[in-house]
C-alpha atoms as a PDB file:
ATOM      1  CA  UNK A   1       0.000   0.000   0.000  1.00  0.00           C
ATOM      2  CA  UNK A   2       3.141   2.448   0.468  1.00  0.00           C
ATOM      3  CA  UNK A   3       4.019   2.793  -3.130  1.00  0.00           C
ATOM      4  CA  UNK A   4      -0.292   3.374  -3.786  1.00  0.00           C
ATOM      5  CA  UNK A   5      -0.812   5.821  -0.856  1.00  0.00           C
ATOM      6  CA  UNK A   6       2.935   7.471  -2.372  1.00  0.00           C
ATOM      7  CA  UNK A   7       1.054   7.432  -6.168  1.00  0.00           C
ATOM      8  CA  UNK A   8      -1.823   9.236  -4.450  1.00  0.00           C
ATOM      9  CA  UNK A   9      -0.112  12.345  -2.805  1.00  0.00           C
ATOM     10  CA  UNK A  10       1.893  12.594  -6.595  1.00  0.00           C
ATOM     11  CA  UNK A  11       1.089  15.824  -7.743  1.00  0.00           C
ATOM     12  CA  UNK A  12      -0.640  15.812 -10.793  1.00  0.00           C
ATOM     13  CA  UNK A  13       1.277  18.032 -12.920  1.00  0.00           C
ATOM     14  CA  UNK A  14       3.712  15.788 -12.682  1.00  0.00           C
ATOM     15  CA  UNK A  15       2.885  15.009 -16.081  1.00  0.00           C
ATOM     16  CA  UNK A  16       3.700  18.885 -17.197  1.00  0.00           C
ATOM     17  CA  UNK A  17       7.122  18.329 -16.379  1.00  0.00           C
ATOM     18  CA  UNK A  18       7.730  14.735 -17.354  1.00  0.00           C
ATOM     19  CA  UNK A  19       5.443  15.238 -20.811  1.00  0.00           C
ATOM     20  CA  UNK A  20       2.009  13.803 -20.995  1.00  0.00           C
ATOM     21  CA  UNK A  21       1.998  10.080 -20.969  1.00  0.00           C
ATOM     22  CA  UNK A  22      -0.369   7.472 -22.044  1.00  0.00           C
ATOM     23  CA  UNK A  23       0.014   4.020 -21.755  1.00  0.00           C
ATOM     24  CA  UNK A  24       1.379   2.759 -24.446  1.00  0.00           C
ATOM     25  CA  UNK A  25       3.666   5.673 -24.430  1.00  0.00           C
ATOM     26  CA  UNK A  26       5.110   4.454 -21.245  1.00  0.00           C
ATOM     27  CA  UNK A  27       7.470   2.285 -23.204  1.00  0.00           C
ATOM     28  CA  UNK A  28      10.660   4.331 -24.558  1.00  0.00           C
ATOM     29  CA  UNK A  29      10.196   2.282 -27.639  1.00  0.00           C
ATOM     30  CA  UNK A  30       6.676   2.600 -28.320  1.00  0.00           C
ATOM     31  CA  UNK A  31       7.454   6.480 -30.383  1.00  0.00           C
ATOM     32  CA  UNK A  32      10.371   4.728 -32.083  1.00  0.00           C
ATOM     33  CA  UNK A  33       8.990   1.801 -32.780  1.00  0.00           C
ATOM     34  CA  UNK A  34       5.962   3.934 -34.882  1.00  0.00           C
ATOM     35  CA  UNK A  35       8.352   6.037 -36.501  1.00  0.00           C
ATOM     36  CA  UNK A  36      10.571   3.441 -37.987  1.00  0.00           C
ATOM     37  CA  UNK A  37       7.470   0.937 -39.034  1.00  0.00           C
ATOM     38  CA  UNK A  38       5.427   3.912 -40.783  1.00  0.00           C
ATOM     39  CA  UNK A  39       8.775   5.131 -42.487  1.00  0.00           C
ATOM     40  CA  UNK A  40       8.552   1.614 -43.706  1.00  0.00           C
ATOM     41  CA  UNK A  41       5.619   1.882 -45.380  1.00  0.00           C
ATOM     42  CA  UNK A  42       6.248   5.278 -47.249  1.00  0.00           C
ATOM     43  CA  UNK A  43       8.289   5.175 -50.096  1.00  0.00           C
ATOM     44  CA  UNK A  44      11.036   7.678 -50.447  1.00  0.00           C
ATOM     45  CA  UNK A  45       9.838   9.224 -53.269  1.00  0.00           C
ATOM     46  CA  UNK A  46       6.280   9.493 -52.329  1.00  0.00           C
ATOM     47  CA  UNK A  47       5.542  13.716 -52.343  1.00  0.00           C
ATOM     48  CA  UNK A  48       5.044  15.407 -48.901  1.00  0.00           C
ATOM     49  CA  UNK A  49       6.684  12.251 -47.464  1.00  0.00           C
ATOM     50  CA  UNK A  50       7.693  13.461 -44.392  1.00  0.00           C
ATOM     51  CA  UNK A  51       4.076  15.563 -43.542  1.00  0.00           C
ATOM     52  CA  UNK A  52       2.631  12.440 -43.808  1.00  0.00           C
ATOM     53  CA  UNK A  53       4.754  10.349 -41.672  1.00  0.00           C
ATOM     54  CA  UNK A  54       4.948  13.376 -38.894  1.00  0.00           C
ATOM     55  CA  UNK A  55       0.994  13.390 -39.342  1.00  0.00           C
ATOM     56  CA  UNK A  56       0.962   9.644 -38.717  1.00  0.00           C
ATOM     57  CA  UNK A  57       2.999   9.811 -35.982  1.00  0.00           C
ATOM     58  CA  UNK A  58       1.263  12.148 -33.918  1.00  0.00           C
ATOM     59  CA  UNK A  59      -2.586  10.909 -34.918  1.00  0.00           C
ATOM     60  CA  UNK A  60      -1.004   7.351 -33.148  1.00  0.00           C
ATOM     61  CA  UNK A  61       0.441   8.628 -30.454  1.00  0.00           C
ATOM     62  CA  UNK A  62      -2.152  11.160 -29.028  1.00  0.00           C
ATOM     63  CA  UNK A  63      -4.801   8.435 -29.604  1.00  0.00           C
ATOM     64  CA  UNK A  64      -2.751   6.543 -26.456  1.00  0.00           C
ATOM     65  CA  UNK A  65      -3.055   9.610 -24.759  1.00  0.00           C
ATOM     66  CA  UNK A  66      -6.426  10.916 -25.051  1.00  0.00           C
ATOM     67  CA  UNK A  67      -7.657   7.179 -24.123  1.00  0.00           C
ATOM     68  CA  UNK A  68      -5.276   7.134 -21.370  1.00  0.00           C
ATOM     69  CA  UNK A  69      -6.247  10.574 -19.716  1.00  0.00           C
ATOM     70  CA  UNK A  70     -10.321  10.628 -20.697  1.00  0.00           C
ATOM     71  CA  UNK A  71     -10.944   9.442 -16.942  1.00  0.00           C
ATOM     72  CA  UNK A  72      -8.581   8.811 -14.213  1.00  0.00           C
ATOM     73  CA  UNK A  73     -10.624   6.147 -12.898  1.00  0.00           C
ATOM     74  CA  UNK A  74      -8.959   4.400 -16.251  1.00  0.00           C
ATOM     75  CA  UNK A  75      -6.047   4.847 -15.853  1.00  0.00           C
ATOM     76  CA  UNK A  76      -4.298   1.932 -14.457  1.00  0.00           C
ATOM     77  CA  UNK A  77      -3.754  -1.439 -16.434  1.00  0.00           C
ATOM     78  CA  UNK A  78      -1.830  -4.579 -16.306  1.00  0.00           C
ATOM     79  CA  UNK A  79       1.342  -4.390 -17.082  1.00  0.00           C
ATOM     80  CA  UNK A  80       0.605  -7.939 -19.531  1.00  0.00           C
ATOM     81  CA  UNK A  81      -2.461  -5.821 -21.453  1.00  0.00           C
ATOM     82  CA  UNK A  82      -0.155  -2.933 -22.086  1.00  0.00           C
ATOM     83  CA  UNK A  83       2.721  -5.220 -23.834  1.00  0.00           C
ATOM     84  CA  UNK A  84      -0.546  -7.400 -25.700  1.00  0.00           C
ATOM     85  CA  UNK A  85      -1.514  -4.015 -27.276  1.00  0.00           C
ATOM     86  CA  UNK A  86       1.663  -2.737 -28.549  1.00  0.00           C
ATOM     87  CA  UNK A  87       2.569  -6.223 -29.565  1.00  0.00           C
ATOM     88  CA  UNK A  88      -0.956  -6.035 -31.413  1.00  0.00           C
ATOM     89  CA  UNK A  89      -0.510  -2.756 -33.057  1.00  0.00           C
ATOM     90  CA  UNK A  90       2.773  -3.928 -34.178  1.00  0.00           C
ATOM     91  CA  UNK A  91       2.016  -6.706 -35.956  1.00  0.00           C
ATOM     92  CA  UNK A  92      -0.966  -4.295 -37.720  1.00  0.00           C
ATOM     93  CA  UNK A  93       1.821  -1.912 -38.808  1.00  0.00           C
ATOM     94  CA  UNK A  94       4.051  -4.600 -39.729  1.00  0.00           C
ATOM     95  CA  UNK A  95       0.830  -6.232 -41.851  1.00  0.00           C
ATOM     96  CA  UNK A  96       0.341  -2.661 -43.517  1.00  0.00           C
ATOM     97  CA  UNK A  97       4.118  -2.464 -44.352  1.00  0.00           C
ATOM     98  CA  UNK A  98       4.153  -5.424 -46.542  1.00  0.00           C
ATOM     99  CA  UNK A  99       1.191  -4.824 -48.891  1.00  0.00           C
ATOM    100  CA  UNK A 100       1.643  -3.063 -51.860  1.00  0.00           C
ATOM    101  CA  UNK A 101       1.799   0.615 -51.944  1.00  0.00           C
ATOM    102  CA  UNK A 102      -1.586   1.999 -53.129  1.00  0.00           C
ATOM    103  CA  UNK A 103      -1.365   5.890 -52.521  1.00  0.00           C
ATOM    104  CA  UNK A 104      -1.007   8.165 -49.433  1.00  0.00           C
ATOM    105  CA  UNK A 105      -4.992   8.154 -49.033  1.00  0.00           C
ATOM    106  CA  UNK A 106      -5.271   3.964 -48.898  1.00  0.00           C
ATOM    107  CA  UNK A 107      -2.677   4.212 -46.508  1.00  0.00           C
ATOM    108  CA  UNK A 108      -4.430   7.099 -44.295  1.00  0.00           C
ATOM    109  CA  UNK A 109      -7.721   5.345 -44.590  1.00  0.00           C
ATOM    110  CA  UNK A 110      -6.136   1.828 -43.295  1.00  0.00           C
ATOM    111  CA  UNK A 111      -3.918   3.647 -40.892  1.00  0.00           C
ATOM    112  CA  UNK A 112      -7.661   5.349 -39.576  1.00  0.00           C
ATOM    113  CA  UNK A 113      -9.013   1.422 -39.285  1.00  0.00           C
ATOM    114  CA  UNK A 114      -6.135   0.491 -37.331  1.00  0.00           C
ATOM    115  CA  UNK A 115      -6.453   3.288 -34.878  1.00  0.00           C
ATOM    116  CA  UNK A 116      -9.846   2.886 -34.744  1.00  0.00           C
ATOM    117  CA  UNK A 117      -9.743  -0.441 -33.707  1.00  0.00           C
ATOM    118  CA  UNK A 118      -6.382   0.499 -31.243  1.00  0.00           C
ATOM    119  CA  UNK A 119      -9.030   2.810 -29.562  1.00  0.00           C
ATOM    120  CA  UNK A 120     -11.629   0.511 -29.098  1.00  0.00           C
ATOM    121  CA  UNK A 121      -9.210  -2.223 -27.161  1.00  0.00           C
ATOM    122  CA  UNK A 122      -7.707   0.106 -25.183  1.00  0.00           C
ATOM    123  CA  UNK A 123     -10.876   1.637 -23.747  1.00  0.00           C
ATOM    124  CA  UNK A 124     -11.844  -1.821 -23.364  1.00  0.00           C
ATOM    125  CA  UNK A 125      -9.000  -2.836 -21.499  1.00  0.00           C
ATOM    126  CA  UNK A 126      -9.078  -0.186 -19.397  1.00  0.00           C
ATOM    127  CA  UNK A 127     -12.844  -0.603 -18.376  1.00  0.00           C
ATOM    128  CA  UNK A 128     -12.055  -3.970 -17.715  1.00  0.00           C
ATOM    129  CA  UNK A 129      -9.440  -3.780 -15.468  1.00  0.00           C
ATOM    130  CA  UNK A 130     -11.031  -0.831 -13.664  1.00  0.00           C
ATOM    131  CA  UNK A 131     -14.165  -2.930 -12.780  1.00  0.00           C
ATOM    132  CA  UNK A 132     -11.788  -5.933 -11.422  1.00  0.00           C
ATOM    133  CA  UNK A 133      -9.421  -3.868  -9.703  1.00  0.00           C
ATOM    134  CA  UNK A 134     -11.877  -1.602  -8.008  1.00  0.00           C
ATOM    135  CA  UNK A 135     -14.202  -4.684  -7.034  1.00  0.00           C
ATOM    136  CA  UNK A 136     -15.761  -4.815  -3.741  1.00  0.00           C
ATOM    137  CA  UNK A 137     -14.199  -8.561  -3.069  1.00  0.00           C
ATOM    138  CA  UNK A 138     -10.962  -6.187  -4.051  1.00  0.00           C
ATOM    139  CA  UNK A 139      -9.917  -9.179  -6.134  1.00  0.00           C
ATOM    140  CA  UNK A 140      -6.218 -10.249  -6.257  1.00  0.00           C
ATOM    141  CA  UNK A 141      -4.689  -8.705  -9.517  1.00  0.00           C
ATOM    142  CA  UNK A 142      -1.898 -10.891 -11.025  1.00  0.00           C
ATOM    143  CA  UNK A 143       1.580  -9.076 -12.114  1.00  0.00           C
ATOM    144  CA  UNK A 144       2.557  -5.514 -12.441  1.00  0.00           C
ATOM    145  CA  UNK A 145       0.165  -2.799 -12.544  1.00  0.00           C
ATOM    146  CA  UNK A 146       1.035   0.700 -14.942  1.00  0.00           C
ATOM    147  CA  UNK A 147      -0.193   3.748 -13.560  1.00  0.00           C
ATOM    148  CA  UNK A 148      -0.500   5.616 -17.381  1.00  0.00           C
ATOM    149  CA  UNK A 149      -0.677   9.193 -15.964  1.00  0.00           C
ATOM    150  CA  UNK A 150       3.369   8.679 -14.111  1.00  0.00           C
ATOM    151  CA  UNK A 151       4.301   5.491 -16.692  1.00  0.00           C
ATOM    152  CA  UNK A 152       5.259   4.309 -12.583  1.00  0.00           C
ATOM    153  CA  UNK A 153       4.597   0.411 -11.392  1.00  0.00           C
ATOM    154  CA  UNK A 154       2.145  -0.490  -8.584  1.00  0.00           C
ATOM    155  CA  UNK A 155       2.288  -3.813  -7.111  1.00  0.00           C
ATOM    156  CA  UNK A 156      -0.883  -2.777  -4.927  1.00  0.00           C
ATOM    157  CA  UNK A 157      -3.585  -6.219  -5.176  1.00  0.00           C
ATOM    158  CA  UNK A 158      -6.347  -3.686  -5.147  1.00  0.00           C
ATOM    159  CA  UNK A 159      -7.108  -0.101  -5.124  1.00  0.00           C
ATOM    160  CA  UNK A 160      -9.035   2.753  -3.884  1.00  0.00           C
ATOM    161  CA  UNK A 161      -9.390   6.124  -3.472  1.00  0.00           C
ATOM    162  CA  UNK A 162      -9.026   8.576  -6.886  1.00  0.00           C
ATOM    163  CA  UNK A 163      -8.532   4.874  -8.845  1.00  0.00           C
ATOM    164  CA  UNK A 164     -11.746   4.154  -8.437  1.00  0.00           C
ATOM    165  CA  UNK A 165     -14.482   6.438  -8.739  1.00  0.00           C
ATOM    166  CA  UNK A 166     -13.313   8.892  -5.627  1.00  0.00           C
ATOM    167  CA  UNK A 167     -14.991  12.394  -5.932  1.00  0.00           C
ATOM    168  CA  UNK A 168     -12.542  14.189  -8.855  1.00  0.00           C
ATOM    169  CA  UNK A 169     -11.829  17.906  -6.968  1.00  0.00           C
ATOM    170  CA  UNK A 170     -12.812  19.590 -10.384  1.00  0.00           C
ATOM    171  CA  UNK A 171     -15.772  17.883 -10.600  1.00  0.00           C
ATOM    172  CA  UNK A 172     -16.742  18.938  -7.087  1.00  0.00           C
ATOM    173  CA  UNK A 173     -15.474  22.493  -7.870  1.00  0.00           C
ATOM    174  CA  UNK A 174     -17.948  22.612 -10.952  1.00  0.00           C
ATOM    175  CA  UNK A 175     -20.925  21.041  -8.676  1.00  0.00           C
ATOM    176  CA  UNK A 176     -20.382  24.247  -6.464  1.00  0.00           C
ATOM    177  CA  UNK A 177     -20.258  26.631  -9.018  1.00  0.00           C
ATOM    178  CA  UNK A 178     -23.196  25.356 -10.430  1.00  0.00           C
ATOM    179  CA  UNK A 179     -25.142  24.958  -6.971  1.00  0.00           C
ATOM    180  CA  UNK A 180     -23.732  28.498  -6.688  1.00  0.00           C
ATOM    181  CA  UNK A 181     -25.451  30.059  -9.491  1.00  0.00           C
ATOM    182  CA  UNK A 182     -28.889  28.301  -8.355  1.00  0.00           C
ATOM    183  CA  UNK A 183     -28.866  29.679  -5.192  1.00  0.00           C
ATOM    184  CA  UNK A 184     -28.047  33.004  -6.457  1.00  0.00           C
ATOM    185  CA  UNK A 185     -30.275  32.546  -8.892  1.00  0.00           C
ATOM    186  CA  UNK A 186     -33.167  31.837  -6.524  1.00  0.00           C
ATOM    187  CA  UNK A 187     -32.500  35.023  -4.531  1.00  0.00           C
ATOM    188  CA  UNK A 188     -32.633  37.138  -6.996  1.00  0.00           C
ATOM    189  CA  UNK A 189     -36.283  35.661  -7.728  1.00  0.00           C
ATOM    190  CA  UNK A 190     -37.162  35.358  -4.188  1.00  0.00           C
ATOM    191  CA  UNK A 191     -35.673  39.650  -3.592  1.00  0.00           C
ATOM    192  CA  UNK A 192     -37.644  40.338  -6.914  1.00  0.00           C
ATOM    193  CA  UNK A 193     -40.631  38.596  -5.518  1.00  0.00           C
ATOM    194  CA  UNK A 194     -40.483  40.694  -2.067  1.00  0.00           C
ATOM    195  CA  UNK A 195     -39.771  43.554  -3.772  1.00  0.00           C
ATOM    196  CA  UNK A 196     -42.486  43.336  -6.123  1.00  0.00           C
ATOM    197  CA  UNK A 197     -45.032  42.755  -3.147  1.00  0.00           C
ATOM    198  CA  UNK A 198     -43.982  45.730  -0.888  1.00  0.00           C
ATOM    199  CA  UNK A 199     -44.632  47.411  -4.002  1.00  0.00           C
ATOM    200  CA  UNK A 200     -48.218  45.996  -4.238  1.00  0.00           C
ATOM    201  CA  UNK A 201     -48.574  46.983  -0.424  1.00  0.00           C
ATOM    202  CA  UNK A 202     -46.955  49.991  -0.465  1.00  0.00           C
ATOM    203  CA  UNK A 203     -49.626  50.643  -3.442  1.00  0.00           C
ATOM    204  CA  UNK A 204     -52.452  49.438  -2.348  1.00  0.00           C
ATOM    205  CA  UNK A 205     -51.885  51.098   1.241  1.00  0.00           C
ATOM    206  CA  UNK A 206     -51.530  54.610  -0.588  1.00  0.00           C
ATOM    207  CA  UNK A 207     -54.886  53.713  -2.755  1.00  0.00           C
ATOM    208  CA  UNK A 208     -56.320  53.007   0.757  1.00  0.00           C
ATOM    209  CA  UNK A 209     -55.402  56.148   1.588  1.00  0.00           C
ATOM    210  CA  UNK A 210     -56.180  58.201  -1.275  1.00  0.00           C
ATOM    211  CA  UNK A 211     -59.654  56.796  -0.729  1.00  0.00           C
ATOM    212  CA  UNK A 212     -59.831  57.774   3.205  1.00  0.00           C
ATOM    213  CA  UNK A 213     -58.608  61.039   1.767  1.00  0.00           C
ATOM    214  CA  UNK A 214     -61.305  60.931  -0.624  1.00  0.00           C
ATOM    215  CA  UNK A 215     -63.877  60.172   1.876  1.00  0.00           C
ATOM    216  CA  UNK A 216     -63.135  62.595   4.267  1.00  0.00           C
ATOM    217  CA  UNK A 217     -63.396  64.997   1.424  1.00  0.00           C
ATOM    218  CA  UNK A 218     -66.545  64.137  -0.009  1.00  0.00           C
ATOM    219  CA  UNK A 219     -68.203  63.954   3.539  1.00  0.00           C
ATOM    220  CA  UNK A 220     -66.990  67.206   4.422  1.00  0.00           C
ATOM    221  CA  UNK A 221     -68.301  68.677   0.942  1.00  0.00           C
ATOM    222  CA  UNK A 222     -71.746  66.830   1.782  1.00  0.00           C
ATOM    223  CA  UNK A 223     -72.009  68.610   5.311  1.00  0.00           C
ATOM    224  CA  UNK A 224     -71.448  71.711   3.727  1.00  0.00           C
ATOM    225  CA  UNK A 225     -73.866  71.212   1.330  1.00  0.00           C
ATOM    226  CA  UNK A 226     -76.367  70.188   3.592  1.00  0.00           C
ATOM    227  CA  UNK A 227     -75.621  72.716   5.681  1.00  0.00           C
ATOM    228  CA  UNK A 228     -76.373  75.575   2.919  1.00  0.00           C
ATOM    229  CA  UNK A 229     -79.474  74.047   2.121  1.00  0.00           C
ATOM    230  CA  UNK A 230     -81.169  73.786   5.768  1.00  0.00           C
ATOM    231  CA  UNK A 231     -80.083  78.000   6.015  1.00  0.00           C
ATOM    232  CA  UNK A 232     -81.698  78.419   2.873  1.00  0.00           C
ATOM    233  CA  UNK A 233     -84.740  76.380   3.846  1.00  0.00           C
ATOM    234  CA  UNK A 234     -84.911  78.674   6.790  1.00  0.00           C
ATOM    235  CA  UNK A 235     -84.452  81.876   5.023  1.00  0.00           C
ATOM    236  CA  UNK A 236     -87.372  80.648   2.945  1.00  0.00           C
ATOM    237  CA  UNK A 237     -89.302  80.216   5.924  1.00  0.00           C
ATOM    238  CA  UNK A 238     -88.331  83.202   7.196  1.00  0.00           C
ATOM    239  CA  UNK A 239     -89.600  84.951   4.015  1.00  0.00           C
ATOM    240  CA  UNK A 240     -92.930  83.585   4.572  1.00  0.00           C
END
């Protein structure tokens, strides 16, 4: 468990200064290897020759990675699957190399078909291993285990923790922004909401009174209009 609990606490920009790995990419070789067997397949005098093979090169290589890195809970895998792979991709490049040259766009198209299917066992793999390795049973894995984020060995039976599903701090960080803007997002409804009703009370208690006001007005004019007509009702009596 040392060298797992050690693999934990590794930074994880230890990748910036180390260059981004993936697993197959772990192997010294593996870059080298790719060069020299697509150089193969190339003629010399093909046009654009070495664009292609640069192309090539890279479309291979940061396939390994972008499998490798999609999810950290995939990251680890037997040391045996990693060696079946580039043993597998080999013999595809070495397969490729020995038919007859067709043209640079065969060549891409096949090259696509063998990535393609590269892509497919490696995610595979990965899932695989993940779902053994992180069982609950925490079943005994047999052999060397590569870590394809540090290219580092773990001889850990089982494993736990960031491995296998534990809480990734980004995604956490996002959840809380997010939880963030619908709280915020609430108050601003909720203050609208109590703003818009002490308007509506603060309205309707100035209508009220308005209409007190009102009232009192009209009352007052009444009085002294029934107060002018019992003098003159008088006066007329007087008259009499």
């Amino acid at each position: 468990m040392g060298d797992l609990w050690l693999l934990l606490l590794l930074p994880l920009s230890l990748a910036a200064y180390h260059g981004v790995k993936g697993c197959l990419e772990c192997d010294p070789k593996f870059a080298e290897d790719i060069r020299f067997l697509l150089a193969e397949m190339v003629p010399s005098e093909v046009p654009g020759r070495i664009h292609l093979l640069e192309r090539q090169i890279k479309e291979m290589i940061r396939l390994s990675v972008k499998v490798s890195h999609r999810d950290k809970t995939l990251r680890v895998l037997a040391v045996d699957d990693v060696i079946k792979l580039r043993i597998w991709l080999k013999n595809e490049l070495y397969k490729l190399g020995n038919e007859t040259w067709k043209g640079a766009f065969i060549l891409q198209g096949k090259l696509l078909n063998v990535r393609l299917n590269l892509e497919s066992k490696l995610k595979e793999m990965l899932k695989n291993f993940s779902e053994v390795a992180c069982s609950e049973d925490c079943v005994v894995t047999e052999g060397p285990i590569l870590d394809c984020w540090t290219c580092l060995r773990i001889n850990s039976p089982c494993f736990r923790g960031e491995y296998c599903g534990e809480e990734d701090p980004k995604k956490a960080e996002n959840r809380e922004i997010a939880l963030f803007l619908i709280l915020l997002t609430e108050v601003v409804i909720l203050g609208s909401a109590l703003i818009l009703f002490h308007i509506c009370v603060f309205h309707r208690r100035k209508m009220k009174a308005i209409r007190r006001s009102l009232k009192k007005y009209l009352e007052k004019k009444l009085e002294e209009l029934m107060g002018m007509t019992d003098e003159k009702a008088k006066d007329d009596l007087g008259i009499r």
